[in-house]
C-alpha atoms as a PDB file:
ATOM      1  CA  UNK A   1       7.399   4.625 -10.728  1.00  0.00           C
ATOM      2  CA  UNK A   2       6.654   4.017  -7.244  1.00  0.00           C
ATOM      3  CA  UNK A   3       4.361   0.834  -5.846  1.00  0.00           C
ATOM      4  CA  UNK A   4       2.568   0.887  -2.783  1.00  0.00           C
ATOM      5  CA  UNK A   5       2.914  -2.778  -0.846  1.00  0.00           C
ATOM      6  CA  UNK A   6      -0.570  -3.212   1.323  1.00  0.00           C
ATOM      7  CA  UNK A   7      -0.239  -5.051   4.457  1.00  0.00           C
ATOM      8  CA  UNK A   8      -3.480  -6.085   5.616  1.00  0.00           C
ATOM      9  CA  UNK A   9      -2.193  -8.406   8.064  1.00  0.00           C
ATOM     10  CA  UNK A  10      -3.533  -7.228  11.482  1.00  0.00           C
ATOM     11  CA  UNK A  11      -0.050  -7.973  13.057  1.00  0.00           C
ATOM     12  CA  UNK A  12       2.098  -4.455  11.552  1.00  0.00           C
ATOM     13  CA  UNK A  13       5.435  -6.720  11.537  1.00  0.00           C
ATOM     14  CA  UNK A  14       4.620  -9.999  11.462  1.00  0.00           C
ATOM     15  CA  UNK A  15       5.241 -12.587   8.443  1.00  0.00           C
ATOM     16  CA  UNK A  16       3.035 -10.658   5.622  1.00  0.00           C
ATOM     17  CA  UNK A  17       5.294  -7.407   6.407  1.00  0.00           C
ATOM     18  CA  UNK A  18       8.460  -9.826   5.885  1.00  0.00           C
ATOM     19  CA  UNK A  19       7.441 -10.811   3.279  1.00  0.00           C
ATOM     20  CA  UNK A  20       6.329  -7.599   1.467  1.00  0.00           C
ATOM     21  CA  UNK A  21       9.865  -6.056   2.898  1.00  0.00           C
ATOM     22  CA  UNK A  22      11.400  -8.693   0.360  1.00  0.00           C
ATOM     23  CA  UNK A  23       9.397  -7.891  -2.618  1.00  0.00           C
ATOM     24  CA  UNK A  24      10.435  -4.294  -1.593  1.00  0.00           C
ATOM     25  CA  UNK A  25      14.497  -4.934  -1.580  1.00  0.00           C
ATOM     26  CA  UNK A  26      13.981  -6.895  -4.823  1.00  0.00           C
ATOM     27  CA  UNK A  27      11.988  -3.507  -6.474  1.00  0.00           C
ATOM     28  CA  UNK A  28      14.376  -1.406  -4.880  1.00  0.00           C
ATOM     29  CA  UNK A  29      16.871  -2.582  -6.837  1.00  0.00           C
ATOM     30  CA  UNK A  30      15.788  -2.462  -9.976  1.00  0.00           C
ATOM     31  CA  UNK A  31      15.186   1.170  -9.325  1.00  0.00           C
ATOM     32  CA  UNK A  32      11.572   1.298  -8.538  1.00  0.00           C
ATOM     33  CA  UNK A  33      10.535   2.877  -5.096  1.00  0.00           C
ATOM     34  CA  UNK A  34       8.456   1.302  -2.707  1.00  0.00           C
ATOM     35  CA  UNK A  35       6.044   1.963  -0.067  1.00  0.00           C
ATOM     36  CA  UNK A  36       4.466  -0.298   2.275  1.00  0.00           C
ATOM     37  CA  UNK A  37       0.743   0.686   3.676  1.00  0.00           C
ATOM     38  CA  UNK A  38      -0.516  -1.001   6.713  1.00  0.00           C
ATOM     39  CA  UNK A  39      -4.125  -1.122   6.586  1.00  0.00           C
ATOM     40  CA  UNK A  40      -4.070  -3.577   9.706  1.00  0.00           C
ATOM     41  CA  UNK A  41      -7.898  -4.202  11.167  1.00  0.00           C
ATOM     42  CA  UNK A  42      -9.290  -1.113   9.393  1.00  0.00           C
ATOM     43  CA  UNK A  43     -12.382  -1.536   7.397  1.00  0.00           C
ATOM     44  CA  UNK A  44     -11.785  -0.712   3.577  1.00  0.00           C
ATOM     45  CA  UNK A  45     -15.043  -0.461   1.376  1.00  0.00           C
ATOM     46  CA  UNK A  46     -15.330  -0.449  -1.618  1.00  0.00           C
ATOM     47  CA  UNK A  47     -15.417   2.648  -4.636  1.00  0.00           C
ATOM     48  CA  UNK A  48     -19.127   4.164  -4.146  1.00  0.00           C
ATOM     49  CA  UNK A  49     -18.525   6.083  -7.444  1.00  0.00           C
ATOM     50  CA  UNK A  50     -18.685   9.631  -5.345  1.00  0.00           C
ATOM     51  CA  UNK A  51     -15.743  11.101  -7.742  1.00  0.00           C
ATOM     52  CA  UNK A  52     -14.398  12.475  -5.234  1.00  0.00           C
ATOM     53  CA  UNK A  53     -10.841  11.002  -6.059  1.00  0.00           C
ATOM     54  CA  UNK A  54     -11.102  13.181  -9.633  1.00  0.00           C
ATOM     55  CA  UNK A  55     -10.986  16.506  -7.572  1.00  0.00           C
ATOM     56  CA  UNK A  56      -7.248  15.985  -6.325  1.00  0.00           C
ATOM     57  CA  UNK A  57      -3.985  15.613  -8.093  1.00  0.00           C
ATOM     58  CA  UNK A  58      -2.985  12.985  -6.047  1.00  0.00           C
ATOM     59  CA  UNK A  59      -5.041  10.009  -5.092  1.00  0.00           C
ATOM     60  CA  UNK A  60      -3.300   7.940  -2.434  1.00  0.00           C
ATOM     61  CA  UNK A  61      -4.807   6.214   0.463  1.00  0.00           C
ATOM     62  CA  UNK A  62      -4.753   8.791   4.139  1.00  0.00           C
END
C-alpha cells in the first residue's frame, strides 16, 4: 500500500510539511510507504468526468 501526503501549503517546508513528515515516519513504520505531493499555489479543479483517468494503468497526480 502506498499513501500519497498532499501539501497544499504554499510554503514547500514549512509547518504543514512537518507535520505530514510525521504522519509519514509513523506509516513508515508500520510498513506502509509514503509519498508527500506538494501542490503549493497550483490551481486543482475538480473531476469534469472526461474519463480520461480510465485510459491509463496508473492514475497519479503529474
Amino acid at each position: 500500500m502506498k499513501v500519497l501526503l498532499a501539501n497544499g501549503s504554499p510554503h514547500k517546508e514549512g509547518c504543514t510539511y512537518t507535520a505530514l513528515c510525521e504522519v509519514a515516519d509513523t506509516l513508515n513504520k508500520e510498513g506502509i510507504e509514503t509519498e508527500i505531493f506538494w501542490i503549493g499555489n497550483k490551481p486543482i479543479g475538480g473531476c469534469i468526468a472526461c474519463l480520461k483517468c480510465g485510459e491509463t494503468e496508473i492514475r497519479r497526480f503529474t
